[in-house]
Protein backbone atom coordinates (compact mmCIF):
# COMPACT_ATOMS: atom_id res chain seq x y z
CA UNK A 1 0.00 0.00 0.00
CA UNK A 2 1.44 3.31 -0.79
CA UNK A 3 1.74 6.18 1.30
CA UNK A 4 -1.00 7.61 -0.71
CA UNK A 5 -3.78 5.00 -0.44
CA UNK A 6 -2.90 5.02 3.41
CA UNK A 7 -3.43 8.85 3.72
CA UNK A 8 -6.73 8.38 1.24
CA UNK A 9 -8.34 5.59 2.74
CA UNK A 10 -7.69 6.55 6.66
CA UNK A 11 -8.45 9.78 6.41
CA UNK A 12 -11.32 10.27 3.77
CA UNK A 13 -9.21 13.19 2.16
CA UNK A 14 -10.28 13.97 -1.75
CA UNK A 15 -7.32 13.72 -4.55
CA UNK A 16 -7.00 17.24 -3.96
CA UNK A 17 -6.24 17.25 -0.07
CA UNK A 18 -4.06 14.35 -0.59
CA UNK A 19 -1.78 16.43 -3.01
CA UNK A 20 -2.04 19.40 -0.66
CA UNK A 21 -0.75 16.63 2.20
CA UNK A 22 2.03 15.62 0.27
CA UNK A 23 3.37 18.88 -1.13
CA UNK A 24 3.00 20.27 2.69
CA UNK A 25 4.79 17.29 3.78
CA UNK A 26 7.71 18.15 1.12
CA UNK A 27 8.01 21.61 2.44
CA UNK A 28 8.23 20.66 6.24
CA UNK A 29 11.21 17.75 5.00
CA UNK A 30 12.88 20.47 3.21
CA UNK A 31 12.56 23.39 5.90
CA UNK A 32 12.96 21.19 9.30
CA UNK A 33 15.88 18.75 7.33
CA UNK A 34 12.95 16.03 8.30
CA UNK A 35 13.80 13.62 5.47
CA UNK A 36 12.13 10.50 7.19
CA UNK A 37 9.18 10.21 6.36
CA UNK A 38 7.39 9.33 9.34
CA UNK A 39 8.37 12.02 10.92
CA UNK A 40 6.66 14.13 8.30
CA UNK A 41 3.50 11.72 8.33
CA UNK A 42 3.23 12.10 12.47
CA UNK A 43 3.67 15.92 12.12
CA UNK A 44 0.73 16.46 9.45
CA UNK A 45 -1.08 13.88 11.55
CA UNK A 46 -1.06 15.93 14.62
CA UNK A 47 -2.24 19.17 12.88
CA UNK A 48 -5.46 17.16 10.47
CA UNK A 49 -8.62 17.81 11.69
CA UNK A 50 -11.00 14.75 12.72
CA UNK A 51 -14.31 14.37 12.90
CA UNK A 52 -16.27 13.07 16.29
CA UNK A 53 -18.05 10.18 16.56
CA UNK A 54 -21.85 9.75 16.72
CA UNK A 55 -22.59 10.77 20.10
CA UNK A 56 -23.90 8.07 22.34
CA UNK A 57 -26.55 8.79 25.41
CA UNK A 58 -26.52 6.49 27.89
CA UNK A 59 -29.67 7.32 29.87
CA UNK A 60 -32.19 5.05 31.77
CA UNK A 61 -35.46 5.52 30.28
CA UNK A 62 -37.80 4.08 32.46
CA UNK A 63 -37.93 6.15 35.45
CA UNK A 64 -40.66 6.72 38.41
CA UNK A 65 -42.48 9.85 39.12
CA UNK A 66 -40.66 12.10 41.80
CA UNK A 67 -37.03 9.73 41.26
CA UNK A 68 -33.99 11.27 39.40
CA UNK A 69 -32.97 11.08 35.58
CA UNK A 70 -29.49 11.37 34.94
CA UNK A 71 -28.04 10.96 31.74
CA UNK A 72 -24.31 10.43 30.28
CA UNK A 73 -23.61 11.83 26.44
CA UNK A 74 -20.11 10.64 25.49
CA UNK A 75 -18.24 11.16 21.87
CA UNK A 76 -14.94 10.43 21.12
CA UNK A 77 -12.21 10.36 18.84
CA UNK A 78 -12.12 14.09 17.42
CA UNK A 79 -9.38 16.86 16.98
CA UNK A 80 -9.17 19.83 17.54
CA UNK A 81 -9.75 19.87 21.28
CA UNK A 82 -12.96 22.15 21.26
CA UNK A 83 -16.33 20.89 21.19
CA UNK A 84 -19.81 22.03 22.18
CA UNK A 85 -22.33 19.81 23.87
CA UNK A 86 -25.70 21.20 24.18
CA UNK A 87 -28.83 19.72 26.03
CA UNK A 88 -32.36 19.55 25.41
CA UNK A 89 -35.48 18.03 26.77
CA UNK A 90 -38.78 18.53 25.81
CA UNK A 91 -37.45 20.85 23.51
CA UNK A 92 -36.06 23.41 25.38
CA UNK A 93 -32.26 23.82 25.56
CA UNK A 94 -30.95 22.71 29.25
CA UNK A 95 -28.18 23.64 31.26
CA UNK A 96 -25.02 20.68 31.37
CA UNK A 97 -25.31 19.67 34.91
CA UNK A 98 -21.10 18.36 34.73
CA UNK A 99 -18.94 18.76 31.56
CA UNK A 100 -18.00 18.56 29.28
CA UNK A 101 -14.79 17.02 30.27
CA UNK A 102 -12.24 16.66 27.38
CA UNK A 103 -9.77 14.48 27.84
CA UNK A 104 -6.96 12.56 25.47
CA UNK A 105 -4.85 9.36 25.75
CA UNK A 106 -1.07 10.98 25.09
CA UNK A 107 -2.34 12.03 21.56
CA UNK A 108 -4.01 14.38 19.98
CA UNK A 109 -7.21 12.79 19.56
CA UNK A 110 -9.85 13.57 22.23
CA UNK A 111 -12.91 12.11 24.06
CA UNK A 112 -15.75 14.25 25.57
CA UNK A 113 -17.94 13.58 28.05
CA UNK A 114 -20.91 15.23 29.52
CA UNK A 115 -23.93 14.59 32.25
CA UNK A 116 -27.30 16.33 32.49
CA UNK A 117 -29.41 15.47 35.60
CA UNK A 118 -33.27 15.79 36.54
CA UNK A 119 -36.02 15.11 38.87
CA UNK A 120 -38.69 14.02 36.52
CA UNK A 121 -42.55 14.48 37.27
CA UNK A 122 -45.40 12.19 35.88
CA UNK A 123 -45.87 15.51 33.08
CA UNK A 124 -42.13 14.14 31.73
CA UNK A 125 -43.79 10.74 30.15
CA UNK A 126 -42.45 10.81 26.60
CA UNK A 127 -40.61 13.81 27.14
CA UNK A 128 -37.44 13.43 24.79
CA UNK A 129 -34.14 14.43 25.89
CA UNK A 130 -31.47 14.90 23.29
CA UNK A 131 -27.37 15.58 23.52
CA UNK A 132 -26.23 17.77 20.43
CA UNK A 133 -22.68 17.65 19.33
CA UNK A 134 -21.22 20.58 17.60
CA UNK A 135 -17.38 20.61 16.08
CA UNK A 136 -15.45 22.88 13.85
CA UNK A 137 -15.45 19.91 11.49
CA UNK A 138 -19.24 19.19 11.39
CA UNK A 139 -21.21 21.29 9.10
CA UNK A 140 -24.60 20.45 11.47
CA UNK A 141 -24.28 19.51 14.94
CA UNK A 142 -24.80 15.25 15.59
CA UNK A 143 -27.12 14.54 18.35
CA UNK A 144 -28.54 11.29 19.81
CA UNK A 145 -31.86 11.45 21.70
CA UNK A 146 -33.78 9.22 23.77
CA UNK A 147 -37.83 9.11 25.33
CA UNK A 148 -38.44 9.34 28.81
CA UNK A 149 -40.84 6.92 29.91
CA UNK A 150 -42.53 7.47 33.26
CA UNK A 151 -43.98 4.48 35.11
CA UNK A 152 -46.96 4.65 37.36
CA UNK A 153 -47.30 2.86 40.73
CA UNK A 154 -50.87 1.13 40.82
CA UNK A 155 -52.26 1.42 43.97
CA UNK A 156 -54.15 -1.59 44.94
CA UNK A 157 -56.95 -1.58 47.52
CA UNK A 158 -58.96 -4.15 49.23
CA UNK A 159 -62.74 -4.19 48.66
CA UNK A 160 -65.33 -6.10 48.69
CA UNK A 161 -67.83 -5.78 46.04
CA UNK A 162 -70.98 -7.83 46.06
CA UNK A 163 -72.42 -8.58 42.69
């Protein structure tokens, strides 16, 4: 596999970025005296913008009146550092109870995570609450929602009816 496949297919870059890569990646060999290449490849790596992941929500859904929701939204795998996480439920745009915390493994490429917590009310049944993802290399925000669904207690009594 050539260096250009590898930079094609991991990447998703067009012909056109690719030559862009690779005449960059002459000019920082020639100015820094970097003539391995995998020096030059790491470099241009570090500076490449990538895309998050589909966020994921990680929410329990079934919930009792009066108890608490609280909800995890967690996307990974993205550079630059800065991301927005926004919060919604029932349509109206919430406040991020913790987070987002950003955090990397020794790279460059980061993970997000975020929590938004509730006391939900028998009014919440199918409510939807939603975690939006925005990043400068997203063009509209990803989100993953989920519906609230409230359980009732039934309340048995002890009669007697005579037919």
């Amino acid at each position: 596999m050539s260096y250009h496949d590898y930079w094609s297919d991991s990447f998703l870059l067009s012909r056109k970025q690719t030559r862009c890569f690779w005449s960059f990646c002459s000019v920082v060999k020639r100015k820094l005296n970097l003539w391995n290449h995998k020096k030059c490849v790491t470099s241009v790596q570090n500076i490449l913008p990538v895309r998050p992941s589909q966020p994921s929500l990680i929410v329990d859904t079934a919930v009792h009146d009066g108890s608490d929701l609280s909800a995890k939204c967690e996307s990974y795998g993205f550079r630059p550092r800065n991301i927005t996480v926004q919060w919604t439920f029932r349509g109206s745009i919430q406040v991020p109870t913790f987070g987002p915390t950003i955090s990397n493994n020794g790279t460059e490429i980061y993970a997000m995570a975020a929590s938004y917590f509730r006391t939900i009310s028998k009014q919440d049944n199918k409510a939807t609450l939603k975690c939006s993802v925005t990043h400068k290399t997203l063009s509209t925000p990803l989100y993953e929602s989920a519906t609230i669904d409230v359980l009732c207690e039934l309340l048995v009594t002890d009669k007697n009816y005579n037919l």
